[in-house]
N, C-alpha and C. Protein backbone atom coordinates (compact mmCIF):
# COMPACT_ATOMS: atom_id res chain seq x y z
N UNK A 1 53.98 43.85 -96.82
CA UNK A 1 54.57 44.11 -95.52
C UNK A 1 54.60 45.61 -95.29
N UNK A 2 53.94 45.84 -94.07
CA UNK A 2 54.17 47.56 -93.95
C UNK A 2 55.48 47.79 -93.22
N UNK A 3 56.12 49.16 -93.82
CA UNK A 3 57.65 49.38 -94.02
C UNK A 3 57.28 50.58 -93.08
N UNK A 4 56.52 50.28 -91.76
CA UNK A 4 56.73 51.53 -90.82
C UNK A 4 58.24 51.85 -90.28
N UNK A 5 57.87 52.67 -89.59
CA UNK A 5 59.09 53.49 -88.25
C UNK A 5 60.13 51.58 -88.20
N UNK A 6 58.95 51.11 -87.54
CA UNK A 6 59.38 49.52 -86.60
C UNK A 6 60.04 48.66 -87.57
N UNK A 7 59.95 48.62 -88.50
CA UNK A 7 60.21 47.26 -89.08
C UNK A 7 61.58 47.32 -89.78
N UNK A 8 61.63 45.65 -89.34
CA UNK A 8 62.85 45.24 -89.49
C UNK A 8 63.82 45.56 -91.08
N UNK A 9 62.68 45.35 -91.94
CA UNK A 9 63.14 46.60 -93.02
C UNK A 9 63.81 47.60 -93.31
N UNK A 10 63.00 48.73 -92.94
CA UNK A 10 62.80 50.07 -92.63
C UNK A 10 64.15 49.99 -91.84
N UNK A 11 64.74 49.18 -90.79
CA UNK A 11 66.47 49.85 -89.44
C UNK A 11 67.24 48.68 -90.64
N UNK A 12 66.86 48.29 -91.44
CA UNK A 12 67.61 47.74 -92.23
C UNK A 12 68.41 48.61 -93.43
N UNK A 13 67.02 49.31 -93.89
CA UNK A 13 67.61 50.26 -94.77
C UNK A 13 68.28 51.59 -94.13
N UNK A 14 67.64 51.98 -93.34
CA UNK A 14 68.51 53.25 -92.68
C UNK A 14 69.55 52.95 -91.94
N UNK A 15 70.12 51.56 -91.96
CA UNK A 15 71.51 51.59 -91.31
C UNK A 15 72.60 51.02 -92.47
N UNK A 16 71.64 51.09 -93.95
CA UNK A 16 72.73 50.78 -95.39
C UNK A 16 72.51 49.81 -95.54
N UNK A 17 71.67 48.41 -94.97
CA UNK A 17 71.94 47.19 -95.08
C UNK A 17 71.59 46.79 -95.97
N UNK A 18 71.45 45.44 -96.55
CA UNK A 18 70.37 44.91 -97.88
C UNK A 18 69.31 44.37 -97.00
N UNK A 19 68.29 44.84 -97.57
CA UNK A 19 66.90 43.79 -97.34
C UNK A 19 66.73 42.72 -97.39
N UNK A 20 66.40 41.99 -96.43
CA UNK A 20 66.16 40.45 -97.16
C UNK A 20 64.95 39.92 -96.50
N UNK A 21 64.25 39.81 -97.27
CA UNK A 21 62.47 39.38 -97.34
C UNK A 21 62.96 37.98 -96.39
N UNK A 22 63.73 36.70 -96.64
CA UNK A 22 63.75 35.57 -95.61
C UNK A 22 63.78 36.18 -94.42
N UNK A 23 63.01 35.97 -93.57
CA UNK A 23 63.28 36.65 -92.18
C UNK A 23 63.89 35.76 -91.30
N UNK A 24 64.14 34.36 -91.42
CA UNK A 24 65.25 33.94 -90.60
C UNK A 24 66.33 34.03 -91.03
N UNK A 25 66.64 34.77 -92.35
CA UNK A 25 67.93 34.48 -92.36
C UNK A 25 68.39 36.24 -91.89
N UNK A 26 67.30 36.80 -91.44
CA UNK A 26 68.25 37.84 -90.50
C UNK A 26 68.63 37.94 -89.56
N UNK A 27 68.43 36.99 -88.96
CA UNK A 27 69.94 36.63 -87.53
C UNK A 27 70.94 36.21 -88.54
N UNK A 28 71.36 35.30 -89.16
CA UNK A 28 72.51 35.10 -89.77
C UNK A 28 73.18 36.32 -90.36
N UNK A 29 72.26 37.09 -91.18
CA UNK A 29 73.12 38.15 -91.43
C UNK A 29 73.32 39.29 -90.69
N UNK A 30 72.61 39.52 -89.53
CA UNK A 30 73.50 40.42 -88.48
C UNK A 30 74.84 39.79 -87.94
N UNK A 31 75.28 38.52 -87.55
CA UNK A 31 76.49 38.11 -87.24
C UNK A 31 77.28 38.20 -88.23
N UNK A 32 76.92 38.03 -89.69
CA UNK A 32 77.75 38.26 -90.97
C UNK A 32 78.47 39.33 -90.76
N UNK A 33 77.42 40.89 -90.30
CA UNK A 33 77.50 41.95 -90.73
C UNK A 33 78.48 42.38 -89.55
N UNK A 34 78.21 41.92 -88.12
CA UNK A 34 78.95 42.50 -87.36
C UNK A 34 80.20 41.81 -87.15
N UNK A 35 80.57 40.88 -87.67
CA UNK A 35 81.71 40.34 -87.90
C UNK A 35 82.86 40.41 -89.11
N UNK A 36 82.00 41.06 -89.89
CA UNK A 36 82.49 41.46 -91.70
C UNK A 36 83.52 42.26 -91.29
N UNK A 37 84.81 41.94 -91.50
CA UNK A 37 86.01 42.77 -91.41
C UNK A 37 86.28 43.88 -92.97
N UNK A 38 85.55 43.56 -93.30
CA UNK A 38 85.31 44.81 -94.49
C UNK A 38 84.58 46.06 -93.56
N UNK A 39 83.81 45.81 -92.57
CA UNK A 39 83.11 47.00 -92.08
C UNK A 39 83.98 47.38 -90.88
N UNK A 40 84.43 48.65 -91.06
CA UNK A 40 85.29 49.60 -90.16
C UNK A 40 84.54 50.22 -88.88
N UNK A 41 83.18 49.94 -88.92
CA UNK A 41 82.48 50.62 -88.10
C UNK A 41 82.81 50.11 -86.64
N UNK A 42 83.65 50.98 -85.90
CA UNK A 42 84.21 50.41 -84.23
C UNK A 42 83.32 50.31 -83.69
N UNK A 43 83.42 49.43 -82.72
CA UNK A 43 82.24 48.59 -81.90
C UNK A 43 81.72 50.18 -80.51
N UNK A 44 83.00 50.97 -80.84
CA UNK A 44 82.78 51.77 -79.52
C UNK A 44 83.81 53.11 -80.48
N UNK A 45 82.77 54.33 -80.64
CA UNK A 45 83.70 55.40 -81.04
C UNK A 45 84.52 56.07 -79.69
N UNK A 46 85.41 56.27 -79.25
CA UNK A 46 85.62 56.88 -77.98
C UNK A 46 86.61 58.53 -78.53
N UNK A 47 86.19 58.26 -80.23
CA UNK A 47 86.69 59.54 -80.14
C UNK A 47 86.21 60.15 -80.74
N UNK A 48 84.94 60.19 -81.14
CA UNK A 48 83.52 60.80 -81.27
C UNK A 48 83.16 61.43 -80.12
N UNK A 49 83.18 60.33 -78.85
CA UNK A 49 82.74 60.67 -78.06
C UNK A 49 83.35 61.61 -77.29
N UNK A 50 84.67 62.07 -77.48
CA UNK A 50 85.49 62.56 -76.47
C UNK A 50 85.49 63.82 -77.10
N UNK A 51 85.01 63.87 -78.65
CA UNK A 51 85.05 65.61 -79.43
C UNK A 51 83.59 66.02 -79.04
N UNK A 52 82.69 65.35 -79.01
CA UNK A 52 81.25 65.32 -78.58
C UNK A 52 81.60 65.83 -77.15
N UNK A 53 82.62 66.22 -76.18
CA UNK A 53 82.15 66.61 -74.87
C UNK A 53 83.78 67.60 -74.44
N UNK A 54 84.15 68.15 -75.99
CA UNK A 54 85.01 69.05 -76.06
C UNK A 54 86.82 68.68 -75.25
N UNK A 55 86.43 67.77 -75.40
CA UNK A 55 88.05 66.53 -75.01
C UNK A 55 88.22 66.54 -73.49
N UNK A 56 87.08 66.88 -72.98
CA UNK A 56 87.57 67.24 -71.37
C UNK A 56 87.51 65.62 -70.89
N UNK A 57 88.60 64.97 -70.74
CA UNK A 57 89.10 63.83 -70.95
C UNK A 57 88.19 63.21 -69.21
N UNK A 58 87.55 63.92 -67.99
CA UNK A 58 87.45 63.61 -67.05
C UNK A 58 86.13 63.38 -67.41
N UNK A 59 85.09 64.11 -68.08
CA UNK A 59 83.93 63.57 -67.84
C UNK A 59 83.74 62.83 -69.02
N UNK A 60 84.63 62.51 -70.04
CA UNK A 60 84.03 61.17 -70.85
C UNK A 60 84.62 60.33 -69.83
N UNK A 61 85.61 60.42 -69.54
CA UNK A 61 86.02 58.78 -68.25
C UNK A 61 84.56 58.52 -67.34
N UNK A 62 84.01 59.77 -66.84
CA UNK A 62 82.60 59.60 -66.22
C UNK A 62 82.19 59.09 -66.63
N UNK A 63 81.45 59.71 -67.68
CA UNK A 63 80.59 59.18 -68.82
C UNK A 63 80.12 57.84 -69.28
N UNK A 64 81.44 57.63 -69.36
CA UNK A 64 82.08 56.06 -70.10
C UNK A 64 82.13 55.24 -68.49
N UNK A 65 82.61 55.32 -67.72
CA UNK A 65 81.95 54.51 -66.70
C UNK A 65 80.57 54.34 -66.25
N UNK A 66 80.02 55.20 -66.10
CA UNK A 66 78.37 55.50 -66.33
C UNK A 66 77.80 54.60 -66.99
N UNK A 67 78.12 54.65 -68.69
CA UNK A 67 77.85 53.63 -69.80
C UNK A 67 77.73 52.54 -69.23
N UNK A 68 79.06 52.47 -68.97
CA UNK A 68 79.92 50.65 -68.94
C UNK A 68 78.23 50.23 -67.89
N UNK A 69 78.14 50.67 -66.57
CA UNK A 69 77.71 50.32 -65.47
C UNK A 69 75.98 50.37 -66.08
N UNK A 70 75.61 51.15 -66.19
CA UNK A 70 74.35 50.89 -67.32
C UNK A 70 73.97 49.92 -68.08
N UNK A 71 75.01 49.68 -69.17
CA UNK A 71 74.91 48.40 -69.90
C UNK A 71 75.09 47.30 -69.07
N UNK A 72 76.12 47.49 -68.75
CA UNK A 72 76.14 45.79 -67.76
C UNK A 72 74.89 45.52 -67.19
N UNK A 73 74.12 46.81 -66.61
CA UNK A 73 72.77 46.08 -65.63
C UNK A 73 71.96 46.02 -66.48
N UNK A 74 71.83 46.53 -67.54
CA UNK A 74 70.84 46.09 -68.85
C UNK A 74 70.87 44.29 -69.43
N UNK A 75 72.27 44.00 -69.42
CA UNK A 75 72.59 43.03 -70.08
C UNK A 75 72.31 41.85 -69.26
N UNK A 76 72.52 42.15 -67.66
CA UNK A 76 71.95 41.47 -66.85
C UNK A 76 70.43 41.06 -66.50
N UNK A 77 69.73 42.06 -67.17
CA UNK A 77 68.37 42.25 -67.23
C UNK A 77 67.48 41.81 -68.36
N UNK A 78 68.32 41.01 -69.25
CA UNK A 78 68.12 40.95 -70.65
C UNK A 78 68.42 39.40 -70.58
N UNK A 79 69.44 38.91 -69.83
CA UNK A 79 70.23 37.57 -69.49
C UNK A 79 68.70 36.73 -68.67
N UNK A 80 68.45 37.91 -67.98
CA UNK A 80 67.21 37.26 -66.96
C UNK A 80 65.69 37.02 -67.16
N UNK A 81 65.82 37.56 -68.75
CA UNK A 81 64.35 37.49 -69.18
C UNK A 81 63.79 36.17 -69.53
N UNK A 82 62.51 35.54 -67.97
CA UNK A 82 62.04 34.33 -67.85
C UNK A 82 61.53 33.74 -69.54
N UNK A 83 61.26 32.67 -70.14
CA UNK A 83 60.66 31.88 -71.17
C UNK A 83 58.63 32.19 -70.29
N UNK A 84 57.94 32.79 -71.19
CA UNK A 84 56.62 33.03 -70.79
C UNK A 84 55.97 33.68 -71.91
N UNK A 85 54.81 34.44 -71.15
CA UNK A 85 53.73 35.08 -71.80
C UNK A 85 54.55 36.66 -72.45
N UNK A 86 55.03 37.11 -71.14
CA UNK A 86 55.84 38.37 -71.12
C UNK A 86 57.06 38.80 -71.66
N UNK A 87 57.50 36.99 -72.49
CA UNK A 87 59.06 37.03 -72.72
C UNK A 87 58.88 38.37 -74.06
N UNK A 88 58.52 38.54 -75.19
CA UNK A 88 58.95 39.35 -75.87
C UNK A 88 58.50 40.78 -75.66
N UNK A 89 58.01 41.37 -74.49
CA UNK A 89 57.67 42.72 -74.16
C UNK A 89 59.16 42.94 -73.21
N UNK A 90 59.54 42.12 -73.02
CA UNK A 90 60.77 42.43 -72.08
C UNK A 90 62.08 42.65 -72.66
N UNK A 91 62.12 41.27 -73.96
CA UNK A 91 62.86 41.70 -74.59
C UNK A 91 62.89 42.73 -75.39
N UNK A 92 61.55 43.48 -75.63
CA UNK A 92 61.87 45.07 -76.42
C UNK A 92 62.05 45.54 -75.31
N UNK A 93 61.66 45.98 -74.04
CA UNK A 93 62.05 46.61 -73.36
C UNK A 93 63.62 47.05 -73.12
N UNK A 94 64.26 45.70 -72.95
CA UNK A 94 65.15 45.77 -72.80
C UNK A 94 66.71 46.36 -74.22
N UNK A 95 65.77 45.44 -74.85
CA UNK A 95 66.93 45.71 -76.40
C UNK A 95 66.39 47.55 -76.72
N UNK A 96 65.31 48.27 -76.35
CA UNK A 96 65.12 49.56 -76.71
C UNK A 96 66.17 50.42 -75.80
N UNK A 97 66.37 49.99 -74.42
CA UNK A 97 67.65 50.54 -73.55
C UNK A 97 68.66 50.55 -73.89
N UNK A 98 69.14 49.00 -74.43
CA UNK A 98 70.69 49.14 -74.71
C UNK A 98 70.65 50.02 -76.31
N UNK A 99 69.36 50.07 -77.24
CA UNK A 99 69.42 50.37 -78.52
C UNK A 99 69.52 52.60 -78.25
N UNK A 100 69.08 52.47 -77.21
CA UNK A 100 69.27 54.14 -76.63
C UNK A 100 70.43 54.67 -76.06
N UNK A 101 71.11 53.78 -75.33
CA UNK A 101 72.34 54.27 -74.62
C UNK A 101 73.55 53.98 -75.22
N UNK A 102 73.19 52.82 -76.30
CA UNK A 102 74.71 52.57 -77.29
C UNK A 102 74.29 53.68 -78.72
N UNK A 103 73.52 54.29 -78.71
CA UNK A 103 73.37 55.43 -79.68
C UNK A 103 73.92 56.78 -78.91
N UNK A 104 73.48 56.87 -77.75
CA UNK A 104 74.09 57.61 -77.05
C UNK A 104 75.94 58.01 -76.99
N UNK A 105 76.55 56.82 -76.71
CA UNK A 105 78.01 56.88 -76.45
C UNK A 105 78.36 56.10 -77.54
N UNK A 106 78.28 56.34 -78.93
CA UNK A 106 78.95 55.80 -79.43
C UNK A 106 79.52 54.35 -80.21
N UNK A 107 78.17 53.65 -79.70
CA UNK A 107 78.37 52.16 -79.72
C UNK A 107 77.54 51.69 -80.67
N UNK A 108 77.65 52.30 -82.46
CA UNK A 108 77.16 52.16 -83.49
C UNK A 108 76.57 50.94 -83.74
N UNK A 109 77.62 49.67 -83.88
CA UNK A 109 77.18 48.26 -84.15
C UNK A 109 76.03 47.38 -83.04
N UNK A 110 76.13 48.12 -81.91
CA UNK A 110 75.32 47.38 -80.70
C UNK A 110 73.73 48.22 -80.90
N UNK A 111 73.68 49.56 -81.25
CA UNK A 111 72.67 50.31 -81.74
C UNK A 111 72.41 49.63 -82.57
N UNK A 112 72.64 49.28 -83.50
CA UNK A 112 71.82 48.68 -84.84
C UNK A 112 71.09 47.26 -84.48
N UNK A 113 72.19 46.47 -84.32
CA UNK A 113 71.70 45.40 -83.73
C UNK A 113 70.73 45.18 -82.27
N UNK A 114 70.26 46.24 -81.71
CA UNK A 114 69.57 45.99 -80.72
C UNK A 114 68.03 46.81 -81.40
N UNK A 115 68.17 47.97 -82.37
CA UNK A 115 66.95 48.12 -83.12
C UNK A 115 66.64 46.89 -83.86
N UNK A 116 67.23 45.94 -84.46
CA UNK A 116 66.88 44.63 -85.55
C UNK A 116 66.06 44.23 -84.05
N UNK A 117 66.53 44.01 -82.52
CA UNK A 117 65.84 43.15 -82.01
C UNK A 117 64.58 43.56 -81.63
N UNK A 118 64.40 45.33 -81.47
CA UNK A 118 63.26 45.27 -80.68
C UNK A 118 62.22 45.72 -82.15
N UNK A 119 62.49 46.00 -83.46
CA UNK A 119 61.64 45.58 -84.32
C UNK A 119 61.25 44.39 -84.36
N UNK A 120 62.13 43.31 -84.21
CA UNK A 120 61.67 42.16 -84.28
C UNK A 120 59.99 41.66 -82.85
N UNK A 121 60.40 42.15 -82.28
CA UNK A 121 59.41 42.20 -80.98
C UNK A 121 58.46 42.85 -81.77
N UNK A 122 58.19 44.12 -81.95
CA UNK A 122 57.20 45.08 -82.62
C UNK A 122 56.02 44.32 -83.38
N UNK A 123 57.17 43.87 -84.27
CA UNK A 123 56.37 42.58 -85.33
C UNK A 123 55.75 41.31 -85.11
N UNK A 124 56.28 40.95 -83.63
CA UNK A 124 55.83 39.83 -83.33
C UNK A 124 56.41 38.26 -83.35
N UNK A 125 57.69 38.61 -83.95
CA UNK A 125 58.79 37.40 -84.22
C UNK A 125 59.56 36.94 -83.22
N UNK A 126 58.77 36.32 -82.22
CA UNK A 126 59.55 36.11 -81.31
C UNK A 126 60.31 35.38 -81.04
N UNK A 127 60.47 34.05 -81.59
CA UNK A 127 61.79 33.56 -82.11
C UNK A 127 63.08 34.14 -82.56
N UNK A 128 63.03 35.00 -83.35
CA UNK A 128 63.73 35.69 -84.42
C UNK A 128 64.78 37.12 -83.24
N UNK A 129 62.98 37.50 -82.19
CA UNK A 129 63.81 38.23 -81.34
C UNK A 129 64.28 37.43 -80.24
N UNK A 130 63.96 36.32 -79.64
CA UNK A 130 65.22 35.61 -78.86
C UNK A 130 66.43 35.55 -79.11
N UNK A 131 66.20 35.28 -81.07
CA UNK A 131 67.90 34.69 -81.19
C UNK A 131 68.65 35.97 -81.27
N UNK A 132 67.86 37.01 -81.98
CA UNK A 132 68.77 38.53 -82.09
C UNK A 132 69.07 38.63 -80.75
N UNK A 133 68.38 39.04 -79.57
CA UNK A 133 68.79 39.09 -78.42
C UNK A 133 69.87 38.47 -77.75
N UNK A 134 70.36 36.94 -78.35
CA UNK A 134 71.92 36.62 -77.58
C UNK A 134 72.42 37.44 -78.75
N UNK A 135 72.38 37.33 -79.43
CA UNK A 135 73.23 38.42 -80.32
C UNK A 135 73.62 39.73 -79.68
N UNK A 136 72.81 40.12 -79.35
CA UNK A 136 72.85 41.37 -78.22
C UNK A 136 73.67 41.61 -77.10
N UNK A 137 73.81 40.29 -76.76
CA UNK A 137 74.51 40.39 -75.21
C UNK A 137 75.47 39.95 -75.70
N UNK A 138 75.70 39.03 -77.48
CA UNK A 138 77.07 38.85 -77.20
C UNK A 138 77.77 40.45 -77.70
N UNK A 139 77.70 40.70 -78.05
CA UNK A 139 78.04 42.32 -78.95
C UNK A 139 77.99 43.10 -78.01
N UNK A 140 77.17 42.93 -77.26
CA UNK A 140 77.34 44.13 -75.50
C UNK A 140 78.51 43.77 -74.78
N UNK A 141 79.04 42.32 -75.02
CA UNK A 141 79.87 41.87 -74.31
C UNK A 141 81.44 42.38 -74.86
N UNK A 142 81.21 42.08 -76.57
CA UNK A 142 82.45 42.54 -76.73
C UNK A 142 82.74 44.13 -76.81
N UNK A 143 81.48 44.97 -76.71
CA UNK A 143 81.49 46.06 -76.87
C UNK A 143 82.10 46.47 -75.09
N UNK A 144 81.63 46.30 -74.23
CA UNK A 144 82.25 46.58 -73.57
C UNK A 144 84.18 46.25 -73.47
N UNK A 145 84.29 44.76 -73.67
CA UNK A 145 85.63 44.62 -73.96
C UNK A 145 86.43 45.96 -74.95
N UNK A 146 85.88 46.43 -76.03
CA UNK A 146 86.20 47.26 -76.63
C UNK A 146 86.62 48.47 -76.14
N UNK A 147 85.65 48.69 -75.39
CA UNK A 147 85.82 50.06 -74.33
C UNK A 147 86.84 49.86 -73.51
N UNK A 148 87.20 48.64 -72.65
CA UNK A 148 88.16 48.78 -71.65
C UNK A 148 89.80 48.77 -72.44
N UNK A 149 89.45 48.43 -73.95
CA UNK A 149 90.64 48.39 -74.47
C UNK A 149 91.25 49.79 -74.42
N UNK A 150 90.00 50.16 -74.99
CA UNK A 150 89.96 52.25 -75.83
C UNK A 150 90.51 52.75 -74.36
N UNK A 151 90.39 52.42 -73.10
CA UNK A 151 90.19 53.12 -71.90
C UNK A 151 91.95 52.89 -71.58
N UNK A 152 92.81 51.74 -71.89
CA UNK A 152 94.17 51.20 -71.66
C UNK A 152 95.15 52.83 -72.51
């Protein structure tokens, strides 16, 4: 197996994970992983993000609305991707957006898990990237929930 940039490997090891050669059983263990209450990693740093822009508390509120409104139309765009010829170019398309803008603000666990999906595309597993992909939207989903908490 080549262990390029793409592969599901390769965002396996650079995000600490264990390898595991079964490749279906890596949807199971991304829900393991993002559900493992041993892992502290917050679904949404908001106070990373808020030292990242020198605490000026008005434009992370920007910011972070910005996000929110971004992801949502991503997730909507990701929700809408037809069953076809085109289905897994869309889904990297799409999982490479949310895998850019939740690296962006903070949103560690939704970054990782949206690189597992669009390696999975890369490679050609398109099964593997359907199922990562609800994975995606569900983790976008609670990630946003997360945020409106951090925002209370």
């Amino acid at each position: 197996m080549d262990e390029g940039c793409g592969s599901i490997e390769t965002i396996d090891r650079l995000n600490g994970k264990s390898i595991r050669k079964d490749r279906n059983s890596l949807r199971n263990q991304t829900v393991i992983n993002m559900n493992d209450s041993s892992d502290n990693t917050p679904l949404f740093d908001m106070s990373g993000l808020t030292s990242m822009f020198g605490d000026d508390e008005e434009l992370v509120a920007t910011l972070i609305s910005k996000f929110q409104s971004a992801l949502l139309e991503a997730v909507e765009n990701l929700k809408a991707i037809p069953e076809g010829p085109d289905r897994v170019d869309l889904i990297r398309l799409h999982t490479h957006t949310i895998k850019g803008m939740s690296a962006n603000f903070g949103a560690q666990p939704l970054h990782a898990l949206s690189a597992r999906a669009e390696a999975a595309c890369l490679e050609g597993h398109i099964d593997l990237a359907s199922n990562l992909a609800e994975d995606v939207l569900e983790l976008a989903n609670r990630t946003l929930e997360a945020i409106r908490k951090a925002e209370q």
